[in-house]
C-alpha atoms as a PDB file:
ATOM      1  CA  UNK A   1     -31.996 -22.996  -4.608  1.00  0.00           C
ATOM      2  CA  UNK A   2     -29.672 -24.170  -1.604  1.00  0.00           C
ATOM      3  CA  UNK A   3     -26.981 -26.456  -2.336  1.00  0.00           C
ATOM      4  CA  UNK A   4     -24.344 -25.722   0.266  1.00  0.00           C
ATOM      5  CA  UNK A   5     -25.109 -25.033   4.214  1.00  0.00           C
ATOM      6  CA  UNK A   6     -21.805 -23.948   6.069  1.00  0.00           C
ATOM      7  CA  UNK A   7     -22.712 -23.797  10.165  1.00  0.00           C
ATOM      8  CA  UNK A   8     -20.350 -22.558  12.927  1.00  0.00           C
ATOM      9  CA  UNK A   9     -20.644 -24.809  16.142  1.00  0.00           C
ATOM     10  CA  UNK A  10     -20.145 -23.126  19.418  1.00  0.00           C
ATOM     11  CA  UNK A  11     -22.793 -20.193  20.144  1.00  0.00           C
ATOM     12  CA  UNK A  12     -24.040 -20.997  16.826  1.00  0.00           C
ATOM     13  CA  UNK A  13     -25.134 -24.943  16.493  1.00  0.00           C
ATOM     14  CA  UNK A  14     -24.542 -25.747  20.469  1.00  0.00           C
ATOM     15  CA  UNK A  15     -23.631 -23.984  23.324  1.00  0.00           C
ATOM     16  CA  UNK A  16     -20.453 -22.415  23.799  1.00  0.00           C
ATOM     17  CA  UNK A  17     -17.151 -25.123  24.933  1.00  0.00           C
ATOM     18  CA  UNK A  18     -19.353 -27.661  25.186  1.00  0.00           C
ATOM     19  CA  UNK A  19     -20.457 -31.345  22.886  1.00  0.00           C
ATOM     20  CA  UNK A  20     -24.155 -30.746  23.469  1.00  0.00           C
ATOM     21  CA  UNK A  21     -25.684 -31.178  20.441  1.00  0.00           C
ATOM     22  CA  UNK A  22     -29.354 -32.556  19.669  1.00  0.00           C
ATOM     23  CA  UNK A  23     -29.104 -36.000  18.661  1.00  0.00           C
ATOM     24  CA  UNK A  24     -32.163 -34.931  15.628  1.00  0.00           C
ATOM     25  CA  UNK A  25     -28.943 -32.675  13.569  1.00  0.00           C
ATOM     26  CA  UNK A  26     -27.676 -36.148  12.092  1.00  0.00           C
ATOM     27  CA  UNK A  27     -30.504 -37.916  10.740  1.00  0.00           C
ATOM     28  CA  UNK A  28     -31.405 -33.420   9.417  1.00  0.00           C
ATOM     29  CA  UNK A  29     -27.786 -33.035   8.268  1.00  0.00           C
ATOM     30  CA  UNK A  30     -27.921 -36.849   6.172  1.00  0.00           C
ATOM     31  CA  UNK A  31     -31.522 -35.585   4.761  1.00  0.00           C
ATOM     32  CA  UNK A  32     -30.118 -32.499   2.955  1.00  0.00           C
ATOM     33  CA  UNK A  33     -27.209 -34.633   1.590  1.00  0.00           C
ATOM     34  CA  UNK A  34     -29.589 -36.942   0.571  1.00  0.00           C
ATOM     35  CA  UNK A  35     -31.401 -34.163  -0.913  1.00  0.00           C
ATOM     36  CA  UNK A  36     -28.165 -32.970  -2.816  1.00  0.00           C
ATOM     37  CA  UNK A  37     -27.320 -30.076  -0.436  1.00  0.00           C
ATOM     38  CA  UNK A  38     -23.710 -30.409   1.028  1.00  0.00           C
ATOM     39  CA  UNK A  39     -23.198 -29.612   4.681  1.00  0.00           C
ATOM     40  CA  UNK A  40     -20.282 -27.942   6.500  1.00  0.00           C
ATOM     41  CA  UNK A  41     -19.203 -27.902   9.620  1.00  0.00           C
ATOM     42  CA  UNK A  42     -17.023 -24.257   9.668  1.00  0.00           C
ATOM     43  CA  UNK A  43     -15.738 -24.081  13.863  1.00  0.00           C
ATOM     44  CA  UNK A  44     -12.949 -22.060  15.214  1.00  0.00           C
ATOM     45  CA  UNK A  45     -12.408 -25.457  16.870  1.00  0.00           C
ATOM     46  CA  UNK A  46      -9.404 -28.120  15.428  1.00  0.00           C
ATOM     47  CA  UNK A  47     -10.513 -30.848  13.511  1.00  0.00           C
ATOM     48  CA  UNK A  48     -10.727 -33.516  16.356  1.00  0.00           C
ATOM     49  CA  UNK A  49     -12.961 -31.422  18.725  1.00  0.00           C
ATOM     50  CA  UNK A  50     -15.561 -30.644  15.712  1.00  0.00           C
ATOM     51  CA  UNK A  51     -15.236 -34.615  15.468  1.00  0.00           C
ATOM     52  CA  UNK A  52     -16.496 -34.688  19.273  1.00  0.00           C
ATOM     53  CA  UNK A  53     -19.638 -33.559  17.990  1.00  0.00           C
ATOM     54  CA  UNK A  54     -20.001 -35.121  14.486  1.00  0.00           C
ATOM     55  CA  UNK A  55     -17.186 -38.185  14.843  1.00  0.00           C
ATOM     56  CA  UNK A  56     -20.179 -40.661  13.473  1.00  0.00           C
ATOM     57  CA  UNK A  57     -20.646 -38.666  10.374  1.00  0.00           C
ATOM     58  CA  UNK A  58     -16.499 -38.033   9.799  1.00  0.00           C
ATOM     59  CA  UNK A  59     -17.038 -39.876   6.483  1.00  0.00           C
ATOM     60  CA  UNK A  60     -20.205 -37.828   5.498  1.00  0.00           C
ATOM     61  CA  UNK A  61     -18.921 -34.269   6.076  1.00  0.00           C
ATOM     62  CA  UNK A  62     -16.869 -31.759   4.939  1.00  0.00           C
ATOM     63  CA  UNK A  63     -14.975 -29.994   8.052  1.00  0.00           C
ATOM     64  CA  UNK A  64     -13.665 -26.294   8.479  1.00  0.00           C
ATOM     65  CA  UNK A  65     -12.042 -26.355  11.235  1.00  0.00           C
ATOM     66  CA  UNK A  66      -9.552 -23.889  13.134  1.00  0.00           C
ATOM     67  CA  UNK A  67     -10.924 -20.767  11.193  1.00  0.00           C
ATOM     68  CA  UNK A  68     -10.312 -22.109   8.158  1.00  0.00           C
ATOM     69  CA  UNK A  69      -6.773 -23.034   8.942  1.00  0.00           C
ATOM     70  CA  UNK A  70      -7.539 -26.468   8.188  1.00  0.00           C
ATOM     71  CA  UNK A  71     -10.327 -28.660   5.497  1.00  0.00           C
ATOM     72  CA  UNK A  72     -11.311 -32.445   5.412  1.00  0.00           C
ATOM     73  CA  UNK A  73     -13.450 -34.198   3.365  1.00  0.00           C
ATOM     74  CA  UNK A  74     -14.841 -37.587   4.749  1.00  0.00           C
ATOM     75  CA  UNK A  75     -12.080 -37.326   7.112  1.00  0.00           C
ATOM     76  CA  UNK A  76      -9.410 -37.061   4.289  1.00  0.00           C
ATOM     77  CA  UNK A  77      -7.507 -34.133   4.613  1.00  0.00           C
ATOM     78  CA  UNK A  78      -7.695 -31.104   2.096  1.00  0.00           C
ATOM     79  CA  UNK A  79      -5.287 -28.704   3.198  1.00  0.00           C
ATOM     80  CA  UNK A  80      -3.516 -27.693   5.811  1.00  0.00           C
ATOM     81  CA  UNK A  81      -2.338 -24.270   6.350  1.00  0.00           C
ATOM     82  CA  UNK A  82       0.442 -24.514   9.525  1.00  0.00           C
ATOM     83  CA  UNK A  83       2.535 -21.640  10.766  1.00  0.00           C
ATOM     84  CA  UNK A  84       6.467 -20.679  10.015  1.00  0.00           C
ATOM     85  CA  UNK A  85       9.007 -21.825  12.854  1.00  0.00           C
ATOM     86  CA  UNK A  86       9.860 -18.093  13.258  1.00  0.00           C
ATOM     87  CA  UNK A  87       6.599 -16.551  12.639  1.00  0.00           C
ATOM     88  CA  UNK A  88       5.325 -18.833  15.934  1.00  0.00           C
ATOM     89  CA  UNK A  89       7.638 -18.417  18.017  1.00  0.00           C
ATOM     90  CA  UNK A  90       7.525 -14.525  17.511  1.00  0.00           C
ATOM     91  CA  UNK A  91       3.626 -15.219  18.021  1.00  0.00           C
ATOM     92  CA  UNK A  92       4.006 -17.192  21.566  1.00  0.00           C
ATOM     93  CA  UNK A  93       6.771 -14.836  22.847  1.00  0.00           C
ATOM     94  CA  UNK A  94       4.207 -12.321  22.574  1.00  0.00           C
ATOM     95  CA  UNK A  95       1.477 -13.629  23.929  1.00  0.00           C
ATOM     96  CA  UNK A  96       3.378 -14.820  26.944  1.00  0.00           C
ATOM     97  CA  UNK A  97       3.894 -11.228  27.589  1.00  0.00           C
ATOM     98  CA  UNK A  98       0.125 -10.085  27.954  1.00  0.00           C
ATOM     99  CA  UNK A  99      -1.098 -10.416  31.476  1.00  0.00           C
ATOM    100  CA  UNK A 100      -4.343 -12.054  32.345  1.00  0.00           C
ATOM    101  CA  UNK A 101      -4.890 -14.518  28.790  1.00  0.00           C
ATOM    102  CA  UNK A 102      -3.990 -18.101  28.594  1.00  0.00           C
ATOM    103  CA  UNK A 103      -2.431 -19.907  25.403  1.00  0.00           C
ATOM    104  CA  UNK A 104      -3.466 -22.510  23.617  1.00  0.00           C
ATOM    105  CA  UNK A 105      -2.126 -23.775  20.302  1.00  0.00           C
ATOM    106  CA  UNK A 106      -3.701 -26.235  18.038  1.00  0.00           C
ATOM    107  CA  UNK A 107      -2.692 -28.992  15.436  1.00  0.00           C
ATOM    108  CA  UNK A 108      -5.233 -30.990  13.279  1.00  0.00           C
ATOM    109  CA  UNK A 109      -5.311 -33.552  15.797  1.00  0.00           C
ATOM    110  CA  UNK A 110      -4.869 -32.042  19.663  1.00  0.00           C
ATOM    111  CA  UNK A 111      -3.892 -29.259  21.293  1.00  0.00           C
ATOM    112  CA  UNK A 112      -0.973 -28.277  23.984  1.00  0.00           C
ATOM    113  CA  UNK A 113      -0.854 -25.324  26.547  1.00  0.00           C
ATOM    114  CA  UNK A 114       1.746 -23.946  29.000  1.00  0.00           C
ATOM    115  CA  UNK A 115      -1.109 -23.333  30.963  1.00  0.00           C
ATOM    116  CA  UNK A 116      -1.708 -25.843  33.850  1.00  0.00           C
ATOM    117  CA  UNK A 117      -4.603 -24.774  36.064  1.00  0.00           C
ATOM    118  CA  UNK A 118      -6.665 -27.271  36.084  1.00  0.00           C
ATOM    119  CA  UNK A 119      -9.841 -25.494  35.846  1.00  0.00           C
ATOM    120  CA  UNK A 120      -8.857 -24.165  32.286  1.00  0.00           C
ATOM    121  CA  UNK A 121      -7.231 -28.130  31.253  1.00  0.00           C
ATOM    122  CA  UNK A 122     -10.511 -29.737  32.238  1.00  0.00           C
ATOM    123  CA  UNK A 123     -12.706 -27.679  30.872  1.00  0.00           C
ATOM    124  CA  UNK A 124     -10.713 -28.048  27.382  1.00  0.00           C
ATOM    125  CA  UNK A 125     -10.233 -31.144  27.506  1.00  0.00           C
ATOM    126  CA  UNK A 126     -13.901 -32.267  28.740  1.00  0.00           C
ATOM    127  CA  UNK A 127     -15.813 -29.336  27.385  1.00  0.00           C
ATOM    128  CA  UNK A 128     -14.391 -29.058  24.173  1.00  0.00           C
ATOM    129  CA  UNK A 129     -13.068 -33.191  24.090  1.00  0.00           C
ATOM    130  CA  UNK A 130     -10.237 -31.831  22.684  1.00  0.00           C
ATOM    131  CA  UNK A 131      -6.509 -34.039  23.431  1.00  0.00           C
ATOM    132  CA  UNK A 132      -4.795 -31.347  25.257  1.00  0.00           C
ATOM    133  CA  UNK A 133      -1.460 -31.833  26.306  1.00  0.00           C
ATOM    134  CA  UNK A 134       0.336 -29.711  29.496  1.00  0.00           C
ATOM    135  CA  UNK A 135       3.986 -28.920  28.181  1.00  0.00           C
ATOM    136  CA  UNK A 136       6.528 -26.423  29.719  1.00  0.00           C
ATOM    137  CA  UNK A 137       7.685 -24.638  26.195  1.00  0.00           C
ATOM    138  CA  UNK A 138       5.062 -24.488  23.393  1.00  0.00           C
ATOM    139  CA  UNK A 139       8.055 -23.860  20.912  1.00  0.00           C
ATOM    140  CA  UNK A 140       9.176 -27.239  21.869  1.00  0.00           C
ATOM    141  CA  UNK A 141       6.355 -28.454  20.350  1.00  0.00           C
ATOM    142  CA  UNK A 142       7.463 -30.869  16.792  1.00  0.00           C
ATOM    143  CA  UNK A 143       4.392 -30.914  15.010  1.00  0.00           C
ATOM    144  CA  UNK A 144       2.428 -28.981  12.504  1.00  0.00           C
ATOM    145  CA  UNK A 145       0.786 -26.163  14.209  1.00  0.00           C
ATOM    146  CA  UNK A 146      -2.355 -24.048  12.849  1.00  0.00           C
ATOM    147  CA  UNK A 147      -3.655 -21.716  15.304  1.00  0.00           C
ATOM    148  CA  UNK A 148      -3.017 -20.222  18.364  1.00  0.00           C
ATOM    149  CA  UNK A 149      -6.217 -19.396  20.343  1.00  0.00           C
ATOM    150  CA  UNK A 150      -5.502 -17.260  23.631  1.00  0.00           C
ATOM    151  CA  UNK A 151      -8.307 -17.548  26.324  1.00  0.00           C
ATOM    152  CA  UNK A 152      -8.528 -14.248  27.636  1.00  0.00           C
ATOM    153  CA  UNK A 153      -9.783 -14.860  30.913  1.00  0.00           C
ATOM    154  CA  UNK A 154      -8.997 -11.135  32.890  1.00  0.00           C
ATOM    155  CA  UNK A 155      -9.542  -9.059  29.516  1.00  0.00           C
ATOM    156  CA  UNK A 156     -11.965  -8.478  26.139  1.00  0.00           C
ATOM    157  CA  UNK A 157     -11.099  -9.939  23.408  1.00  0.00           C
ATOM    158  CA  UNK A 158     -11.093  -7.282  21.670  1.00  0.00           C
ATOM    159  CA  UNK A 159      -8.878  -5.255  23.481  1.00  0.00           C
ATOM    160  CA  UNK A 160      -6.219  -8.068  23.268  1.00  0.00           C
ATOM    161  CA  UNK A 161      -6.557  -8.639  19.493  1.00  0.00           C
ATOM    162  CA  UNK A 162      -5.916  -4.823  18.961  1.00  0.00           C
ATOM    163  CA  UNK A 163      -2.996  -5.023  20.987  1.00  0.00           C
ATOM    164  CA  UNK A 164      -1.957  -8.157  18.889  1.00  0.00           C
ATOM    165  CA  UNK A 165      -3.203  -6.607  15.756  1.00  0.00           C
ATOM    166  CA  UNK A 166      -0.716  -3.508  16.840  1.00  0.00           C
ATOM    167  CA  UNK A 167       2.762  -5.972  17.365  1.00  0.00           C
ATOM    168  CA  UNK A 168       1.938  -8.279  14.662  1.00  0.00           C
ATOM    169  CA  UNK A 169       0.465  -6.665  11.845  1.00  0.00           C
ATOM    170  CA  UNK A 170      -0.896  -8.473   8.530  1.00  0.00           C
ATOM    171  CA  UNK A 171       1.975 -11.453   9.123  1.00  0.00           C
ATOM    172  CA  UNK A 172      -1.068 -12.645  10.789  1.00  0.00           C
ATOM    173  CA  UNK A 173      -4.914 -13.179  10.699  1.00  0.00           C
ATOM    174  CA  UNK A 174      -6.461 -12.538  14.104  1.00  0.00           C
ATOM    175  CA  UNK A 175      -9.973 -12.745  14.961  1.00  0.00           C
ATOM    176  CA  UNK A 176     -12.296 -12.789  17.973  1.00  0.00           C
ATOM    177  CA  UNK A 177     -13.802 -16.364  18.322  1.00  0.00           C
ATOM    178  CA  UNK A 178     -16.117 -17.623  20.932  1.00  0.00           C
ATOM    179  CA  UNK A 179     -16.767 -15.603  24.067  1.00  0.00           C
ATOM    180  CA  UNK A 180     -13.495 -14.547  25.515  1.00  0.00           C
ATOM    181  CA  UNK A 181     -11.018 -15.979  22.674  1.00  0.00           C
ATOM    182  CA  UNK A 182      -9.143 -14.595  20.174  1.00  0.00           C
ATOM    183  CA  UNK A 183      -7.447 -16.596  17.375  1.00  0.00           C
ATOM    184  CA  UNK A 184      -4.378 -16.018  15.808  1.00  0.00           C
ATOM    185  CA  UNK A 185      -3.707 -18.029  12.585  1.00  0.00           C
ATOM    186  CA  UNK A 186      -1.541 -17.272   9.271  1.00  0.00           C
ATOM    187  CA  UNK A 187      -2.850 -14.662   6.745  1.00  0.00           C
ATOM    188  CA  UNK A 188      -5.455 -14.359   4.689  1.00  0.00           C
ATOM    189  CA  UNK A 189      -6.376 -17.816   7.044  1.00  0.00           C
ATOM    190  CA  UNK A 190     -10.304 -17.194   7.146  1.00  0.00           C
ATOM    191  CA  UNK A 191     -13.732 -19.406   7.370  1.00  0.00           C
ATOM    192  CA  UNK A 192     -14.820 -17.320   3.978  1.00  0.00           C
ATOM    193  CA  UNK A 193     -12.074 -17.829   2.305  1.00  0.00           C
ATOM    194  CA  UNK A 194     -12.189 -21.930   3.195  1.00  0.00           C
ATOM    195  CA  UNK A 195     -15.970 -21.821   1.993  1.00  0.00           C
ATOM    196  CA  UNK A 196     -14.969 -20.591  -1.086  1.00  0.00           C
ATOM    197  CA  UNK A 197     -12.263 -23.164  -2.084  1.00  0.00           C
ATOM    198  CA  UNK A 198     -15.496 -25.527  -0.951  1.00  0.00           C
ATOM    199  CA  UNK A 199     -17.568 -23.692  -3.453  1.00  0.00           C
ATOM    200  CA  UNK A 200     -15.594 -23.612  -6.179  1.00  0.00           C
ATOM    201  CA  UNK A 201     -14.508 -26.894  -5.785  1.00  0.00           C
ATOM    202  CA  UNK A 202     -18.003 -28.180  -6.068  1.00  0.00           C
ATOM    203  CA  UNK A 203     -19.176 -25.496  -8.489  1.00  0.00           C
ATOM    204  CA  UNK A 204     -21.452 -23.950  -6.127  1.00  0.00           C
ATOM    205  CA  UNK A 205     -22.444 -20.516  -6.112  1.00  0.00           C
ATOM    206  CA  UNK A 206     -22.771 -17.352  -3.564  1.00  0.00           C
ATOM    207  CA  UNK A 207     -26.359 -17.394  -4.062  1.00  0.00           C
ATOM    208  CA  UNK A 208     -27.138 -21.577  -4.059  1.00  0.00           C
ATOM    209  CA  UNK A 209     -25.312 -21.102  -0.439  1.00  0.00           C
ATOM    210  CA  UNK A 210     -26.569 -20.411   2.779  1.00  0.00           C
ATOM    211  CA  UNK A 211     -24.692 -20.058   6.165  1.00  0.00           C
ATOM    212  CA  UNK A 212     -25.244 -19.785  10.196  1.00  0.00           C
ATOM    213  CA  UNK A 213     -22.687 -17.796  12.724  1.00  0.00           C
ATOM    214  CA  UNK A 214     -22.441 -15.673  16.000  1.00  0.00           C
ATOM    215  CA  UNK A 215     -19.357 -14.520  16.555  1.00  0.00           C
ATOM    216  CA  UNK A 216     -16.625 -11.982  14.045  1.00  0.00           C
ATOM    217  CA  UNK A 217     -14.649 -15.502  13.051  1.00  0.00           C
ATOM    218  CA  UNK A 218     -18.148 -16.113  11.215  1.00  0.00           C
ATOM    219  CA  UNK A 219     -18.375 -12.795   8.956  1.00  0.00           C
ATOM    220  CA  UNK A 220     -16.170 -13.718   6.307  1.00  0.00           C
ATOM    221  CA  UNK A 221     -18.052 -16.897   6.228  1.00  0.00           C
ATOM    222  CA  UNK A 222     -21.567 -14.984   5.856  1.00  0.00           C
ATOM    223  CA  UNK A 223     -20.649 -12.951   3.167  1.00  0.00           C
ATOM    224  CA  UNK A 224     -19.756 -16.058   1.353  1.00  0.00           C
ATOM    225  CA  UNK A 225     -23.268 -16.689   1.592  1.00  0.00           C
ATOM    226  CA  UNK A 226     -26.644 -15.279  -0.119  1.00  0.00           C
ATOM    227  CA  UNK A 227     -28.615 -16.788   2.638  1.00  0.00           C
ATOM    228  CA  UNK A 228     -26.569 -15.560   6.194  1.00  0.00           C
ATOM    229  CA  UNK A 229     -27.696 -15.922   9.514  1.00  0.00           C
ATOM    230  CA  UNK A 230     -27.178 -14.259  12.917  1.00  0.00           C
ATOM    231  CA  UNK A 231     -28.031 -15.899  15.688  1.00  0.00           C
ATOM    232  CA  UNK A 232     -29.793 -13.608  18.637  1.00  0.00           C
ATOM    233  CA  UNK A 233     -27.066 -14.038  21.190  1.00  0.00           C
ATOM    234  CA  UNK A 234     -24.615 -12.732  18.227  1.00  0.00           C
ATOM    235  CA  UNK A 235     -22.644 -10.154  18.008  1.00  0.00           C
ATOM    236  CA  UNK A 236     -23.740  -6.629  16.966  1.00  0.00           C
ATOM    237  CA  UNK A 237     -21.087  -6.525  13.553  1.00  0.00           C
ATOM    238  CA  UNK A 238     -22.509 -10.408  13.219  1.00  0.00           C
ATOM    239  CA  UNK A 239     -26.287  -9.396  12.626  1.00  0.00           C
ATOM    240  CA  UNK A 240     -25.330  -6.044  10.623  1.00  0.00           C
ATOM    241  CA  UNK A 241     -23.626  -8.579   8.117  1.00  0.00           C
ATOM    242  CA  UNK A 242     -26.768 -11.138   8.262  1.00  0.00           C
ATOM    243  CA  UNK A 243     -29.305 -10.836   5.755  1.00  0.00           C
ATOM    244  CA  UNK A 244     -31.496 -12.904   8.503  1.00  0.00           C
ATOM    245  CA  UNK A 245     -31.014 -12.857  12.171  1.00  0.00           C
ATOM    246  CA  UNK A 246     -32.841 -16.314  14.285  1.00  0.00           C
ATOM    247  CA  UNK A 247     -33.522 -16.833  18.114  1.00  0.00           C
ATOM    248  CA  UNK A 248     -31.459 -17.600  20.845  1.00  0.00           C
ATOM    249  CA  UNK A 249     -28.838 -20.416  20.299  1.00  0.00           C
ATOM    250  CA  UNK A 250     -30.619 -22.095  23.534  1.00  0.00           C
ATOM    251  CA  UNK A 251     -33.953 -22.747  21.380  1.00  0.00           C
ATOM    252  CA  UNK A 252     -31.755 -24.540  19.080  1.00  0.00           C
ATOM    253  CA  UNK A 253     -32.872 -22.428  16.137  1.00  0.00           C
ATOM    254  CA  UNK A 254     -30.627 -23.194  13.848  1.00  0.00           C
ATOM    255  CA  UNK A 255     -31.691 -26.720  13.571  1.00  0.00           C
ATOM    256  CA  UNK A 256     -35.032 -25.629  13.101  1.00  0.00           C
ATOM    257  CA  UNK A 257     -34.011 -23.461  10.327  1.00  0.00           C
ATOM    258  CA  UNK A 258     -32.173 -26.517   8.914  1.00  0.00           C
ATOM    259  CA  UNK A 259     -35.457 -28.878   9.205  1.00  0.00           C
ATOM    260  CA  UNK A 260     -37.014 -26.233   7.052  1.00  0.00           C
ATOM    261  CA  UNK A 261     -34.866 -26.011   4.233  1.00  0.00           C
ATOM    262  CA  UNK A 262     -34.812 -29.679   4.219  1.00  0.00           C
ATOM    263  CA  UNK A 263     -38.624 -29.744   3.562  1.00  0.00           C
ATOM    264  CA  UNK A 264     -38.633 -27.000   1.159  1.00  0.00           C
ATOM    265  CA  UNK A 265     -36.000 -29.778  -0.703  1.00  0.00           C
ATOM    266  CA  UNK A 266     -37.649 -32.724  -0.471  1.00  0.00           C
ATOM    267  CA  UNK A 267     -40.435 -30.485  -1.580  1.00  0.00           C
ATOM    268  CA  UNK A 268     -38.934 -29.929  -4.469  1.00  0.00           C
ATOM    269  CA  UNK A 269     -37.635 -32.970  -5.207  1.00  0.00           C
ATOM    270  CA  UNK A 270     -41.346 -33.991  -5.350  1.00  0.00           C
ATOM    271  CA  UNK A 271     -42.651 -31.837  -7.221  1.00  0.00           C
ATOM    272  CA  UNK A 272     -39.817 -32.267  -9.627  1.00  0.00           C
ATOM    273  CA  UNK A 273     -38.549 -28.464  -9.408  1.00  0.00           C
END
């Protein structure tokens, strides 16, 4: 039996860099905590841009948010896992070198760039309603940072986390998140390994857990899970890992799957099972 549902947001729950969720997912998400099955939010996203989606439910939910770099609990913070002075400013050095990516690096509660075309600003800061603030040095920056997501706007991700991979070894955790991003965060730093602190915490199991992703930030996450799902647009090393793979993100099949496994509970919480 399901007692823990851990869903990534963007390509997964909604489209990608964007708040455009269907309105049903709250009244769905409060049934099957009513029910007695926890729901998580797990995003590559920081804390207050997952809130742009679910900021009515902050006291309901339990949040993983920058790739596991960062855990609330009704809007109480868990833990928080920021990066080394040195480490980051080894990590934004680097990335400043790479030609055709943009920078972005997160804290629990905004963002700030280097990056000021304001094509890229607006669409973080309307698409993802994320508080981004423009600064001339990142390592300026005096505040707790978690993550640094580079946009790689003229390259695959892929290619660019291999090069990072290559100059930065296991210091770090890097994975490819979203479309075109790759995120750089400390190591061992992992959606998986957040969703097991959550299931141990609660004394939930592998198998009483089920769990919804698209994109390689979500496989560590889905083999957390006994129940895993792929969405269609996912990809390839996302459905090899998925014991189930779903439709299109655009037929909002993963709220459908979620309106199922809250009647199968209430179902059971009928018929006393």
């Amino acid at each position: 039996m399901i007692r823990l549902i851990a869903s990534d947001l963007d390509g997964t729950l909604l489209p990608e860099g964007t708040a455009d969720i269907d309105s049903k997912i709250y009244e769905v998400i409060r049934g099957l905590q009513r029910a007695g099955i926890t729901f998580v939010a797990a995003s590559g996203r920081n804390y207050e841009s997952v809130m742009s989606v679910f900021g009515s439910m902050e006291k309901e939910l339990t949040v993983i948010s920058d790739n596991g770099g960062y855990c609330a609990k009704g809007g109480v913070e868990v833990y928080c896992n920021e990066f080394p002075e040195e480490l980051l400013h080894e990590i934004i050095s680097m990335v400043r070198a790479v030609p055709g990516v943009w920078m972005l690096a997160s804290a629990a509660r905004g963002a700030y760039t280097e990056t000021d075309d304001p094509e890229f600003v607006r669409w973080i800061r309307e698409g993802y309603q994320m508080s981004l603030r423009v600064v001339d040095d990142l390592t300026a920056v005096n505040e707790c940072l978690i993550k640094v997501a580079v946009y790689t706007r003229e390259r695959e991700p892929a290619e660019v986390a291999e090069l990072m991979r290559q100059q930065l070894g296991r210091r770090v955790s890097i994975v490819v998140s979203g479309e075109r991003w790759v995120d750089i965060m400390m190591p061992g730093i992992s959606k998986g390994r957040a969703l097991t602190h959550i299931q141990q915490t609660l004394g939930i199991t592998r198998e009483e857990t089920a769990a919804f992703g698209d994109n390689g930030n979500d496989i560590p996450m889905l083999q957390q899970a006994a129940e895993s799902y792929a969405v269609a647009n996912a990809r390839d090393e996302v459905k090899a890992v998925a014991k189930h793979v779903l439709g299109d993100v655009s037929r909002g099949v993963v709220l459908v799957e979620l309106e199922r496994m809250l009647a199968e509970a209430v179902r059971r919480q009928t018929d006393g099972t």
